[in-house]
N, C-alpha and C. Protein backbone atom coordinates (compact mmCIF):
# COMPACT_ATOMS: atom_id res chain seq x y z
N UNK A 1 0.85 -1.19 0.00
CA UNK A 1 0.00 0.00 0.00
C UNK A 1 0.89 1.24 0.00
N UNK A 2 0.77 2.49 -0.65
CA UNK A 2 1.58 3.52 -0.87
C UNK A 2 1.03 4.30 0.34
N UNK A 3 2.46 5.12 0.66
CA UNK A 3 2.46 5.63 1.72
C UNK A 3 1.54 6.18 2.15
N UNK A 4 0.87 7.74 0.73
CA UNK A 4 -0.27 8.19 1.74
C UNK A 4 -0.88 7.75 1.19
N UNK A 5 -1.77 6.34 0.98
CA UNK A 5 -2.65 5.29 0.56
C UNK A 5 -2.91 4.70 2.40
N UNK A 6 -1.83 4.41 3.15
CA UNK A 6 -1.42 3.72 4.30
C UNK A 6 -2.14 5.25 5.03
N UNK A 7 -1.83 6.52 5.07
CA UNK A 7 -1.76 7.44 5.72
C UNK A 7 -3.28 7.89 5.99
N UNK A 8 -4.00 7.92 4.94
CA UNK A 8 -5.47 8.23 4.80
C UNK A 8 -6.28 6.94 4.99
N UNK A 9 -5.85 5.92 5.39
CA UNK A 9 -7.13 4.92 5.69
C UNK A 9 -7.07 4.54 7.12
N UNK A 10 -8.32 4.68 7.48
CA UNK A 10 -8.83 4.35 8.62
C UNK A 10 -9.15 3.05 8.84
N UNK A 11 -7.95 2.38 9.96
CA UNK A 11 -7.94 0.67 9.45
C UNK A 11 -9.46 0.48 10.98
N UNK A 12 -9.75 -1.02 11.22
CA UNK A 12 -10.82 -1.04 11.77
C UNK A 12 -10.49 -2.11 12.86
N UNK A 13 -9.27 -2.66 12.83
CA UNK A 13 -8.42 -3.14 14.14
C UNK A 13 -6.95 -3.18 13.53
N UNK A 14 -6.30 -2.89 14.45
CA UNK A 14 -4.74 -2.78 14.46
C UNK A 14 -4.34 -3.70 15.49
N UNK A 15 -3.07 -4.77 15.20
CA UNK A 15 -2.69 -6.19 15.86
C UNK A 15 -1.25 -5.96 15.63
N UNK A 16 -0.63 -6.11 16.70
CA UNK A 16 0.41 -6.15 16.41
C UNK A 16 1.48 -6.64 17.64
N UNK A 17 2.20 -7.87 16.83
CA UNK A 17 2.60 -8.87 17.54
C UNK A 17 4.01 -8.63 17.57
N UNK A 18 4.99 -8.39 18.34
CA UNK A 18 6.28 -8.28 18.43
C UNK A 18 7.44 -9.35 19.61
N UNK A 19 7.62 -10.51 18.94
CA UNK A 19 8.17 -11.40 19.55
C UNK A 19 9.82 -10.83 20.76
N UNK A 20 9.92 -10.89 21.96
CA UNK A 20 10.56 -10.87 21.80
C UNK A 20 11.20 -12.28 23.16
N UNK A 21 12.65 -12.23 22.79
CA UNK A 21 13.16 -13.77 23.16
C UNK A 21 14.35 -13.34 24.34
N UNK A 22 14.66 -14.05 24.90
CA UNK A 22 15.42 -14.52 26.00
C UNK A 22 16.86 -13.55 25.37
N UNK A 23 17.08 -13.65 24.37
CA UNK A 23 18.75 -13.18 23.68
C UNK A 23 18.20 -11.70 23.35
N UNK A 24 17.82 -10.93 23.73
CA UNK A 24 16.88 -9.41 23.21
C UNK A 24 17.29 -8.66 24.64
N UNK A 25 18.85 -8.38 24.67
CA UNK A 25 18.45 -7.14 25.72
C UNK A 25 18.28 -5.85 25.42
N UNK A 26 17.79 -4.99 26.50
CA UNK A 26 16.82 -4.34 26.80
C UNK A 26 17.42 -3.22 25.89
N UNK A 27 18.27 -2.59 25.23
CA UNK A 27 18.65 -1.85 24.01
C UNK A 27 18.39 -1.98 23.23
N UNK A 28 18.73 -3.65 22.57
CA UNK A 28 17.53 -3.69 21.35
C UNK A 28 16.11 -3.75 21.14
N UNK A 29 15.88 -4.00 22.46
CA UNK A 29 13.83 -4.10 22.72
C UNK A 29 14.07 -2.51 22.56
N UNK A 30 14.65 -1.49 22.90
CA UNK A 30 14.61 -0.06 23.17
C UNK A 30 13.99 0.26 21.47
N UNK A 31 15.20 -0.36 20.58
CA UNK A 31 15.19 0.32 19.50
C UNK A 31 14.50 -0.14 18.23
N UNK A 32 14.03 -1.46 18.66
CA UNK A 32 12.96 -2.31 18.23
C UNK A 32 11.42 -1.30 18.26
N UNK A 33 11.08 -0.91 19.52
CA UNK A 33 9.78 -0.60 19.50
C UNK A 33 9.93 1.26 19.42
N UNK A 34 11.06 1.79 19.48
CA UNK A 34 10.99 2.96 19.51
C UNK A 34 11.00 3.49 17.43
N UNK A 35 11.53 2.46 16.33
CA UNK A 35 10.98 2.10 15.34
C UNK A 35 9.60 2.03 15.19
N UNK A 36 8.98 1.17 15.69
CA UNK A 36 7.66 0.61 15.49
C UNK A 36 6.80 1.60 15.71
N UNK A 37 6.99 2.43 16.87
CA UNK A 37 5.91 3.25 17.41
C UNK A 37 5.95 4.18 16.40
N UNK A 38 7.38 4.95 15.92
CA UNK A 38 7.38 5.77 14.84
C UNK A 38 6.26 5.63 13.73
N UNK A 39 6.38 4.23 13.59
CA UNK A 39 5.90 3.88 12.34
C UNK A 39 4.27 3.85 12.49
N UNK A 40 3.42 3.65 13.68
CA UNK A 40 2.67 3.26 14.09
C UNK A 40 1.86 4.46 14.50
N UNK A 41 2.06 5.59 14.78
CA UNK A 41 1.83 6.97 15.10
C UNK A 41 1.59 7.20 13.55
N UNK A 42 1.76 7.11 12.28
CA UNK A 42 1.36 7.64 11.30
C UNK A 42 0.05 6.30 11.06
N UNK A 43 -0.36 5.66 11.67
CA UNK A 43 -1.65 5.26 11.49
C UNK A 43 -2.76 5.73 12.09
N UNK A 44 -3.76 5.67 11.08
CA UNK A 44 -5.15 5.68 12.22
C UNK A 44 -6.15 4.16 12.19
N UNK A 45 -6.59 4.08 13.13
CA UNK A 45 -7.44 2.97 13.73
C UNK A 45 -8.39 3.29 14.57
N UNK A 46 -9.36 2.45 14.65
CA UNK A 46 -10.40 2.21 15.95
C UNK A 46 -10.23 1.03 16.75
N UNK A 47 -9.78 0.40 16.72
CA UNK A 47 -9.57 -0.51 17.74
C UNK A 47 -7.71 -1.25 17.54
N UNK A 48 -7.38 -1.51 18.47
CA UNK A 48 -5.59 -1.95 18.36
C UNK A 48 -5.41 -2.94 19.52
N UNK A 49 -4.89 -4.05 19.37
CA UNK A 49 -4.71 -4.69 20.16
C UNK A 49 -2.92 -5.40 19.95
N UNK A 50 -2.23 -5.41 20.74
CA UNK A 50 -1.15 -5.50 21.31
C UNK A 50 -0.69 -7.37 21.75
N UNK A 51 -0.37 -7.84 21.35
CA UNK A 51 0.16 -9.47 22.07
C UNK A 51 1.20 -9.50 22.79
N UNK A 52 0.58 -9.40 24.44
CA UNK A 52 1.66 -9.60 24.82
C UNK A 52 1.73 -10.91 25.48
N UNK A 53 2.43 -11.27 27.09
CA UNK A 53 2.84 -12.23 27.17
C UNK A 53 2.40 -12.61 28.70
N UNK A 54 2.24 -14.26 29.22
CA UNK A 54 1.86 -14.47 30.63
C UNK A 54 3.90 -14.31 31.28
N UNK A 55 4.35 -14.23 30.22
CA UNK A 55 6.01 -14.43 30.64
C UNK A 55 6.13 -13.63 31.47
N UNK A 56 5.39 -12.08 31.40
CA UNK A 56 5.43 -11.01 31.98
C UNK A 56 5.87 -10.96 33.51
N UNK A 57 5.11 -11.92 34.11
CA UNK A 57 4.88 -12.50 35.49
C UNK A 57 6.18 -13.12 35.91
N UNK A 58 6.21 -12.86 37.38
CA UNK A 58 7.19 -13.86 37.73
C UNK A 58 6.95 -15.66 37.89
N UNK A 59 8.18 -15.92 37.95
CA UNK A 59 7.93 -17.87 37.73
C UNK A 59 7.79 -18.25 38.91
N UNK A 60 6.78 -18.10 39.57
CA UNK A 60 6.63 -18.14 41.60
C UNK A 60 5.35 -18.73 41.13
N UNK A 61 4.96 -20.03 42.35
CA UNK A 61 3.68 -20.72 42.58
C UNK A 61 2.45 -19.53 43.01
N UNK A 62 1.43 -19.66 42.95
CA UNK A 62 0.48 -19.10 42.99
C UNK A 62 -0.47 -18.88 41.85
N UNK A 63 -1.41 -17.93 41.93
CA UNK A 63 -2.74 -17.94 41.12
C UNK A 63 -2.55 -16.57 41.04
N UNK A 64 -2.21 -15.77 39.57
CA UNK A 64 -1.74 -14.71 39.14
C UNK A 64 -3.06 -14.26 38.41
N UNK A 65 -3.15 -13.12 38.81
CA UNK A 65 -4.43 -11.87 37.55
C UNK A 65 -3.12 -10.76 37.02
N UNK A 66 -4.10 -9.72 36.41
CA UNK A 66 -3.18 -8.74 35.53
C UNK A 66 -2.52 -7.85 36.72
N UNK A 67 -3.21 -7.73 38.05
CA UNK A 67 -2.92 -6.42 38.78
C UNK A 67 -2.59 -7.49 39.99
N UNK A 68 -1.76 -8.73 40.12
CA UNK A 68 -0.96 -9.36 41.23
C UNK A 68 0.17 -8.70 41.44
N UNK A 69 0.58 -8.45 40.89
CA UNK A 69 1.76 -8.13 40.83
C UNK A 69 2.16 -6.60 40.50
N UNK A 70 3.18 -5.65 41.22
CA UNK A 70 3.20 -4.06 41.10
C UNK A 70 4.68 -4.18 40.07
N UNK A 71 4.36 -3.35 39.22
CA UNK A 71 4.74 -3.11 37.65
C UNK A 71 6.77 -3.46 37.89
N UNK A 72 7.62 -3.46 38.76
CA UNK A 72 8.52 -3.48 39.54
C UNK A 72 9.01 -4.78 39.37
N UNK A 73 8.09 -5.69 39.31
CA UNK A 73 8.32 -7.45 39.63
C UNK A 73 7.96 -7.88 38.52
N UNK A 74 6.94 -7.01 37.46
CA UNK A 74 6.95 -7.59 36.29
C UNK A 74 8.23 -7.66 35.44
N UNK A 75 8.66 -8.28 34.25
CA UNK A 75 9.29 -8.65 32.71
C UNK A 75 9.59 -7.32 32.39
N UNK A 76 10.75 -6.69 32.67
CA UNK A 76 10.97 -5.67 32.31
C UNK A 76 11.22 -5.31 30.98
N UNK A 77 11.57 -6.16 30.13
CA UNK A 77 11.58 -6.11 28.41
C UNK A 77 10.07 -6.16 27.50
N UNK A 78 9.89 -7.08 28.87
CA UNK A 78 8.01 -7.43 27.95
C UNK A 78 7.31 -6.21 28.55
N UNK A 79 7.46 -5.79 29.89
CA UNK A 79 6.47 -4.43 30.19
C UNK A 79 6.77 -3.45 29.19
N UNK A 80 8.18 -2.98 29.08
CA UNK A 80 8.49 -2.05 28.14
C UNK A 80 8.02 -2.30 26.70
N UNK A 81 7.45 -3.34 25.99
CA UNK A 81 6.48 -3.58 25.04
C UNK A 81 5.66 -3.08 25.10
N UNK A 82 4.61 -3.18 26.11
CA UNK A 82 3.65 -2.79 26.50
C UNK A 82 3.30 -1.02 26.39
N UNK A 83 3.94 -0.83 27.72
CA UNK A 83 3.91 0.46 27.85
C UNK A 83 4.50 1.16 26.59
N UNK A 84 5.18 0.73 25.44
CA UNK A 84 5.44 1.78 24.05
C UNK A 84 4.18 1.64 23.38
N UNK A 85 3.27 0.57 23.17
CA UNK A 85 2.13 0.78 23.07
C UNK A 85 1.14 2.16 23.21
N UNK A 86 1.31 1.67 24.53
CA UNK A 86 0.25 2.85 25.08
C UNK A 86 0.63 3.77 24.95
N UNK A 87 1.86 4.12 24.68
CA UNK A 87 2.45 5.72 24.25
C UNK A 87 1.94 5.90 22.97
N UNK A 88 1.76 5.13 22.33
CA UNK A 88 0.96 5.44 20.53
C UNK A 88 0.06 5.75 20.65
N UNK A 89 -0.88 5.06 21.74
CA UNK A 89 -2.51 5.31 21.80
C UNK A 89 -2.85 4.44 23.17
N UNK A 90 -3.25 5.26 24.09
CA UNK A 90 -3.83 4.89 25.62
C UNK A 90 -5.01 4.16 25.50
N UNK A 91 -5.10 3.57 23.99
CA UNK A 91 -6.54 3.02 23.75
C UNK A 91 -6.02 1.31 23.36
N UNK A 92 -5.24 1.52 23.40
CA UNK A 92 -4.41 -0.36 22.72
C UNK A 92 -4.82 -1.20 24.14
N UNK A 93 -5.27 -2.37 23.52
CA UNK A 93 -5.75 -3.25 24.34
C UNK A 93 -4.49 -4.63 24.02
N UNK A 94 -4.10 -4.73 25.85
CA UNK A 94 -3.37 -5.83 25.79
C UNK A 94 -3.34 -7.43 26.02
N UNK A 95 -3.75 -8.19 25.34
CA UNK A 95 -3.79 -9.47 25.56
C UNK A 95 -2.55 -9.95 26.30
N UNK A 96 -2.01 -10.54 27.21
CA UNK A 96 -1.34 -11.39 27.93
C UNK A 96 -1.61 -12.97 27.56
N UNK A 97 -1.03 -13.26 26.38
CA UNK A 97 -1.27 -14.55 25.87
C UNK A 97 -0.99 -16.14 26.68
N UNK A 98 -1.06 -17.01 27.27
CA UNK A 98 -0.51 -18.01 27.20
C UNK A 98 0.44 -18.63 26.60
N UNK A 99 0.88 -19.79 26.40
CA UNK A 99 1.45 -20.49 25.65
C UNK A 99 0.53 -20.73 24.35
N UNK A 100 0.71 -20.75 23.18
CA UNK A 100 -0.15 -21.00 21.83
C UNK A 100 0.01 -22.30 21.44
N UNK A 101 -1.61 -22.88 20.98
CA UNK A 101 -0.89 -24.15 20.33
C UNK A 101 -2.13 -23.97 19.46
N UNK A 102 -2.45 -25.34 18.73
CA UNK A 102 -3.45 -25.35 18.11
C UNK A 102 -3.32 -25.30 16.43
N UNK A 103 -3.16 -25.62 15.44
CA UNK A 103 -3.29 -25.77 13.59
C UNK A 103 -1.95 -26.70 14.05
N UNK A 104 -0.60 -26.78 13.83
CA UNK A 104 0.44 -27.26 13.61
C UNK A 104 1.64 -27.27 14.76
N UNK A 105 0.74 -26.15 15.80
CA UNK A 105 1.61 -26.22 17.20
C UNK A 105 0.74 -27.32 17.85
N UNK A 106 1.61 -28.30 18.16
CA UNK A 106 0.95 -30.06 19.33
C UNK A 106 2.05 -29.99 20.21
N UNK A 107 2.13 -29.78 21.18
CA UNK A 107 2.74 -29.75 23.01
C UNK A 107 3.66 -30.79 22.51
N UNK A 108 3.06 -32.29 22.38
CA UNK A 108 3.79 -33.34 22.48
C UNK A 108 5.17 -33.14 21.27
N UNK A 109 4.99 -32.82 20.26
CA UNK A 109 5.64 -32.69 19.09
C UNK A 109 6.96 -32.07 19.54
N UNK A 110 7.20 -31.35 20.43
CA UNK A 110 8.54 -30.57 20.61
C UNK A 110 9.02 -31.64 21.83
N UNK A 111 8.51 -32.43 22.18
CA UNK A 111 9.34 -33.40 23.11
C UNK A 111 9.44 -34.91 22.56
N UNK A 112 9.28 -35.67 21.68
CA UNK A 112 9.51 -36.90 21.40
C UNK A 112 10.89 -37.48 21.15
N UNK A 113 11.09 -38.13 22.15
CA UNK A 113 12.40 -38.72 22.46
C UNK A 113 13.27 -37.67 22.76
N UNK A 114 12.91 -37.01 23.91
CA UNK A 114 13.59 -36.19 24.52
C UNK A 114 12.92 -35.92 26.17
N UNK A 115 13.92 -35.67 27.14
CA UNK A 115 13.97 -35.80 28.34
C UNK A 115 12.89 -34.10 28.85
N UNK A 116 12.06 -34.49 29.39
CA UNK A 116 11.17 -33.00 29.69
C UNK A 116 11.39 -32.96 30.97
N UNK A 117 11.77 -31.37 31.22
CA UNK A 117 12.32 -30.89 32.44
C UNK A 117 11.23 -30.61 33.29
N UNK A 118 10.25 -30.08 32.46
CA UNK A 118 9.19 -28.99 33.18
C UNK A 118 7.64 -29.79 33.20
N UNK A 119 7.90 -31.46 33.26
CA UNK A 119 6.45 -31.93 33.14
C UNK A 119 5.82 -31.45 34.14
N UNK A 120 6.57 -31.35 34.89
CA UNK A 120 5.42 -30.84 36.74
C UNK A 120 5.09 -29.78 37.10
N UNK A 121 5.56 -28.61 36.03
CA UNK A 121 5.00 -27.65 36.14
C UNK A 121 3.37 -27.66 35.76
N UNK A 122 2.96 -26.61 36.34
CA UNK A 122 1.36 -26.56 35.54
C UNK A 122 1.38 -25.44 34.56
N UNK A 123 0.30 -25.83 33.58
CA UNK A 123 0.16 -25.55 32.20
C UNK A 123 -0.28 -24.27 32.33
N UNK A 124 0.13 -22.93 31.34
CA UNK A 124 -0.68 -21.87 30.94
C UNK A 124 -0.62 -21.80 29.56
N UNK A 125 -1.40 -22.01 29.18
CA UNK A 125 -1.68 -22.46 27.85
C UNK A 125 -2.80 -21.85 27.01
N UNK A 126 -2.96 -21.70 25.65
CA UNK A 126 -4.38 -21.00 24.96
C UNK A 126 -4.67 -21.33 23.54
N UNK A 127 -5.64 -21.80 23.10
CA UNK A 127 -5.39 -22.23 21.76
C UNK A 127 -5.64 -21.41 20.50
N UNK A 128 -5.32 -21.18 19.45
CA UNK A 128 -5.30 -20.20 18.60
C UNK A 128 -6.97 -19.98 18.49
N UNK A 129 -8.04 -20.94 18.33
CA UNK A 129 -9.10 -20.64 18.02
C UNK A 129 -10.04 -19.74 19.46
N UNK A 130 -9.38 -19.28 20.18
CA UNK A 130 -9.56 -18.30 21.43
C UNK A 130 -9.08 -17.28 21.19
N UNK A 131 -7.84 -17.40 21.00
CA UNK A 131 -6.85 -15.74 20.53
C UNK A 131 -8.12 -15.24 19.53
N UNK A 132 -8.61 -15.70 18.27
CA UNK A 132 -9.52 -15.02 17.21
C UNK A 132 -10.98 -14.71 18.11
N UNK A 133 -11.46 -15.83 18.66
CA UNK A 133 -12.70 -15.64 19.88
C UNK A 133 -12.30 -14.37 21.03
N UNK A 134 -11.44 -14.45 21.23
CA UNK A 134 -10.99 -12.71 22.08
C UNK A 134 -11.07 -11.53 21.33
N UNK A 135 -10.48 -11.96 20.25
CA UNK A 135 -10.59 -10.36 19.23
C UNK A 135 -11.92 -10.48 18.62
N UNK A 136 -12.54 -11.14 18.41
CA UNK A 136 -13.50 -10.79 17.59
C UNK A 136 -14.86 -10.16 18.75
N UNK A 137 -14.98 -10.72 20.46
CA UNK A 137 -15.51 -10.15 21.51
C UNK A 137 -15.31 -9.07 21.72
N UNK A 138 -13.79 -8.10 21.54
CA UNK A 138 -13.19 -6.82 21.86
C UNK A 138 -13.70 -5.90 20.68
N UNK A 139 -13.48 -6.78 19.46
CA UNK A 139 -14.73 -5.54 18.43
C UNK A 139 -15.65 -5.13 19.12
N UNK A 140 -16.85 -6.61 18.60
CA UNK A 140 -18.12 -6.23 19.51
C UNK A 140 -18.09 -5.60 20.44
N UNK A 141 -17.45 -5.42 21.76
CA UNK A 141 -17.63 -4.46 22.76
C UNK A 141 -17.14 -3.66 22.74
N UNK A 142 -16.29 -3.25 22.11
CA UNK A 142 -15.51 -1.79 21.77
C UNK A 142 -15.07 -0.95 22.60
N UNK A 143 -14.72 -2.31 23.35
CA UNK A 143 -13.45 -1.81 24.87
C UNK A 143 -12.14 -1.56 24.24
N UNK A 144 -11.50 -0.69 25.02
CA UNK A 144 -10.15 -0.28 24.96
C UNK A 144 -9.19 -0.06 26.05
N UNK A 145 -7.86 0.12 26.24
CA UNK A 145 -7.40 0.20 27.33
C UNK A 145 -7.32 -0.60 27.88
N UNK A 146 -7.62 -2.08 27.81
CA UNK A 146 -7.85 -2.84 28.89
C UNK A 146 -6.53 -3.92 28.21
N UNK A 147 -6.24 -4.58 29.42
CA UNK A 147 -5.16 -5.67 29.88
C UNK A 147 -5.75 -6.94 30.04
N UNK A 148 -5.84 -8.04 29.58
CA UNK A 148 -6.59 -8.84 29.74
C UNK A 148 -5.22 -10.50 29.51
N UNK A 149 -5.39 -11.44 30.68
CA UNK A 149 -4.83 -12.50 30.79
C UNK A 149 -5.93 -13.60 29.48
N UNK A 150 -5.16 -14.40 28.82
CA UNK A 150 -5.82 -14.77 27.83
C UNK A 150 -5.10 -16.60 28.03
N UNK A 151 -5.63 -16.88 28.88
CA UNK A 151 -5.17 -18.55 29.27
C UNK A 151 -6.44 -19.68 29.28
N UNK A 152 -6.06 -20.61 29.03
CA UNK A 152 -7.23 -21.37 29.44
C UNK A 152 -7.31 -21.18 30.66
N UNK A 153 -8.97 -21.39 31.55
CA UNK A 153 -9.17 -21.82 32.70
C UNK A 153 -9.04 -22.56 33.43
N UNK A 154 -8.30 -23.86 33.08
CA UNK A 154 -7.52 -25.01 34.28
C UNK A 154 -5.87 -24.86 33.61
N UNK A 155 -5.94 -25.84 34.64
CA UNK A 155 -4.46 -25.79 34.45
C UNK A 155 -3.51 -26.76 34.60
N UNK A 156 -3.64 -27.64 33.76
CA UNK A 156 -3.03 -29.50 34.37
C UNK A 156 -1.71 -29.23 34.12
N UNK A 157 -1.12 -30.16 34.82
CA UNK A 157 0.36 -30.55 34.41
C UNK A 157 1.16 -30.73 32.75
N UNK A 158 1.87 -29.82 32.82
CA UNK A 158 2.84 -29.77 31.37
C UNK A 158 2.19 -31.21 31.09
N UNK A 159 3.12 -32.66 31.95
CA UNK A 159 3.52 -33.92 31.43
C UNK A 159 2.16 -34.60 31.06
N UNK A 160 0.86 -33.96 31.83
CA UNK A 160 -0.22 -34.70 31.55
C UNK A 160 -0.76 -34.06 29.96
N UNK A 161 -0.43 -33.03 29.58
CA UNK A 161 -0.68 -32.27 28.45
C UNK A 161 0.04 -32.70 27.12
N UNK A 162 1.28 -33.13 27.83
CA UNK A 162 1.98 -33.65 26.48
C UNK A 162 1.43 -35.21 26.30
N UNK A 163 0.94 -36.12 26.78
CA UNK A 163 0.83 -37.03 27.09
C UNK A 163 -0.58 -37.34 26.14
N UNK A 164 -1.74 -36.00 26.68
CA UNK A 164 -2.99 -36.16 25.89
C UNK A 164 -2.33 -35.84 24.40
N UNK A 165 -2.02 -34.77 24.30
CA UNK A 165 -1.80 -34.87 22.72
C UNK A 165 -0.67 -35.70 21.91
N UNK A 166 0.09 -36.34 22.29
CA UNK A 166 0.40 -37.39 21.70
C UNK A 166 0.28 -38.83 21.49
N UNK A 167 -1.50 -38.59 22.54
CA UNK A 167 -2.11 -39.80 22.04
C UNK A 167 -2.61 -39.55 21.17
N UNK A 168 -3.46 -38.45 21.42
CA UNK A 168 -4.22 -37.72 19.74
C UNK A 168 -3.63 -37.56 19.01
N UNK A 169 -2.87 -37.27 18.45
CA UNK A 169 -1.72 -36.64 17.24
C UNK A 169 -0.62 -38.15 17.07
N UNK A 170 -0.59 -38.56 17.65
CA UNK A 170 0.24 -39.54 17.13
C UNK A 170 1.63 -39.46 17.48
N UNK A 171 2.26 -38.94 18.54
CA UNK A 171 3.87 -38.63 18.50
C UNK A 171 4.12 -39.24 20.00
N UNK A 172 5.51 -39.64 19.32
CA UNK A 172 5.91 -40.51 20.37
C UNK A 172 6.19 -39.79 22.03
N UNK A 173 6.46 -40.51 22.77
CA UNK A 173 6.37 -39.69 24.17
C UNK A 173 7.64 -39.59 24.26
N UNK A 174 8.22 -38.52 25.68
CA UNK A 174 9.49 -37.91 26.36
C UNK A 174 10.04 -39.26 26.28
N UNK A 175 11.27 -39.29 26.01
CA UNK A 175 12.11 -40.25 27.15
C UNK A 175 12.48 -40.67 28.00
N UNK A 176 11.50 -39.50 28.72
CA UNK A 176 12.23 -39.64 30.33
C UNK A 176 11.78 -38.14 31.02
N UNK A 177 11.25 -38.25 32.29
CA UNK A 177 10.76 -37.40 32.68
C UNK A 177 12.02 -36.30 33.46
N UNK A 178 12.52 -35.42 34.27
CA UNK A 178 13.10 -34.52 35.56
C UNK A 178 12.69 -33.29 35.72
N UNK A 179 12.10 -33.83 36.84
CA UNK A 179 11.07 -32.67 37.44
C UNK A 179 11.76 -32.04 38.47
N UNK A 180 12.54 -31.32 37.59
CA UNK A 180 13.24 -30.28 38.73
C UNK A 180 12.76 -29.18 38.20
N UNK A 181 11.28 -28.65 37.62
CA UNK A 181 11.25 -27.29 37.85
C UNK A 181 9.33 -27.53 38.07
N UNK A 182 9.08 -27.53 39.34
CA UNK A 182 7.82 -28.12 39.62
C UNK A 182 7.02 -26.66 40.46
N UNK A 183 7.25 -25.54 39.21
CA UNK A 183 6.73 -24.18 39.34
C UNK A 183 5.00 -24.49 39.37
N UNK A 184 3.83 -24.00 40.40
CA UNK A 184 2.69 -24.21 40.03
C UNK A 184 1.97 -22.66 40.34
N UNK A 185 2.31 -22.20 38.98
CA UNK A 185 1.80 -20.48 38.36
C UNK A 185 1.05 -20.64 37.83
N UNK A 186 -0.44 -20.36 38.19
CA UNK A 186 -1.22 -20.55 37.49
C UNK A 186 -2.06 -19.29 37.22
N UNK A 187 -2.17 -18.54 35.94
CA UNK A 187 -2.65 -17.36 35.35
C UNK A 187 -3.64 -17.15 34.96
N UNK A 188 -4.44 -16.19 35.79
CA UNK A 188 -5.92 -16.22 35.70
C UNK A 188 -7.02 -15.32 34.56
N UNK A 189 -8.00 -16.06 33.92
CA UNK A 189 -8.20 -15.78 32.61
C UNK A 189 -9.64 -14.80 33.56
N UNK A 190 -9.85 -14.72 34.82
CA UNK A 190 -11.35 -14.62 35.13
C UNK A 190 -11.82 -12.91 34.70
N UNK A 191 -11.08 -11.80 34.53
CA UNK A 191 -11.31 -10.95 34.34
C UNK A 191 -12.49 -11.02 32.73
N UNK A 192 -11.31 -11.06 31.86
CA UNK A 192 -11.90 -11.85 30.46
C UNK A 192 -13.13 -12.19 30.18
N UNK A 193 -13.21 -13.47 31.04
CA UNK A 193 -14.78 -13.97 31.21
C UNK A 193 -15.89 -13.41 31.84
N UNK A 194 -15.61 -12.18 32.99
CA UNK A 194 -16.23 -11.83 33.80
C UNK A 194 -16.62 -10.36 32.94
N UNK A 195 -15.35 -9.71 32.11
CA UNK A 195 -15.94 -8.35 31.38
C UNK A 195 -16.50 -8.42 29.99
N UNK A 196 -15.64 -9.62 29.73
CA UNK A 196 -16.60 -9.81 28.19
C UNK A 196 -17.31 -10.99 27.93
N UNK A 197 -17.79 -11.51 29.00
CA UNK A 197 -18.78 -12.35 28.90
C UNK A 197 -18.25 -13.58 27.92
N UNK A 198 -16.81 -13.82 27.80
CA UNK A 198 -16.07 -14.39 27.00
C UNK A 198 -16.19 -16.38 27.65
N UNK A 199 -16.69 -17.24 26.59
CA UNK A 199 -16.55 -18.28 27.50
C UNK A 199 -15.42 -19.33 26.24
N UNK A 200 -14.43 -19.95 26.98
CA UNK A 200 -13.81 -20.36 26.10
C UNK A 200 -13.73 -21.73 25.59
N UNK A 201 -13.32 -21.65 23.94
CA UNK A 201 -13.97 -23.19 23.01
C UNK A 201 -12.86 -24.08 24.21
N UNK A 202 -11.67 -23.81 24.45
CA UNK A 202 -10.84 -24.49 24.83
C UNK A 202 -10.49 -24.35 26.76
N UNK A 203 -11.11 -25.13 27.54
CA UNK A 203 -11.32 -24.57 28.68
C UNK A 203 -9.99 -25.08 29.78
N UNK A 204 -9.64 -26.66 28.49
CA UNK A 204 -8.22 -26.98 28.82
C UNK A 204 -7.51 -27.30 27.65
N UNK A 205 -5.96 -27.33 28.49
CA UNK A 205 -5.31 -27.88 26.84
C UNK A 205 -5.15 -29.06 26.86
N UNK A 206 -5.33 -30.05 27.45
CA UNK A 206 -6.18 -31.57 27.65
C UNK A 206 -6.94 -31.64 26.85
N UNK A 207 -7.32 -30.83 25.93
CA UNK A 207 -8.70 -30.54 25.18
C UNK A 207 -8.18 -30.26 23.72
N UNK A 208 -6.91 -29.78 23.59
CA UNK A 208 -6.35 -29.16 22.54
C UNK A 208 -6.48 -30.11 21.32
């Protein structure tokens, strides 16, 4: 689309997903989104939504919402995502995604014949056909501003998760279990359901 082709249209949701990984310090997240926003300030929109992450959170047992935790203890690379957002427009709505699976992502598939560290952790997880069921609820209600945890509602064990879907799917199991990281964080979707009346296709990923 030519520039002022891009400049004069009024898009009718704005998404925008910016990965970032473990090897991304906080200079290049700087100059990553201080790009983007540039670029992003010459748009107009009515609705924008933002992907961010449950990573945000710390890796401590308990039962986490969006406002557990004071901004200090959150993901300081992933908050700073966030918050460049809202510097474009105080109207961007942030999803806090789960783990994704669902078309060609299967849990079991990244462990066959390989030793899983983290079966005993419990699952935060979300399946792609929810991510589209969230955005397409946030049209319809034509909320903005808002922060929203986007997980399934239970929360089984990694090993029991990999286990269901590679009976379904067909892939062979771990080799071998070590449960030395038996974190039980479990990230709460209830806001979601409670403001947008949101109920989800996928309520576990036992289900996936």
């Amino acid at each position: 689309m030519p520039a002022e082709e891009l400049a004069s249209t009024v898009f009718d949701l704005l998404i925008v997903s910016v990965p970032i990984t473990r090897k991304d310090d906080m200079d290049r997240i700087r100059r990553r989104f201080a790009n983007l926003t540039a670029f992003l300030r010459k748009l107009r929109f009515r609705q924008a939504v933002f992907f961010g992450s449950v990573g945000i959170y710390p890796h401590e047992d308990g039962l986490v919402h969006e406002d557990t935790y004071p901004e200090e203890r959150l993901e300081q690379r992933l908050l700073h995502g966030e918050r460049s957002m809202r510097s474009v427009n105080p109207g961007f709505n942030i999803l806090r995604l789960g783990g994704l699976f669902g078309l060609n992502r299967v849990f079991a598939k990244y462990f066959q014949d390989k030793v899983c560290a983290t079966g005993a952790q419990t699952a935060n997880f979300v399946h792609v056909d929810d991510i589209y069921g969230v955005i397409v609820r946030l049209m319809e209600s034509g909320v903005s501003g808002a922060t929203y945890n986007v997980v399934c509602p239970e929360h089984p064990l990694k090993k029991d998760v990999i286990e269901a879907s590679a009976a379904k799917y067909g892939y062979e199991l771990p080799s071998g279990y070590e449960d030395t990281d038996q974190t039980a964080k479990r990230v709460g979707s209830d806001r979601i359901v409670r403001e947008l009346d949101y109920a989800f296709a996928y309520a576990s990923p036992l289900d996936f």
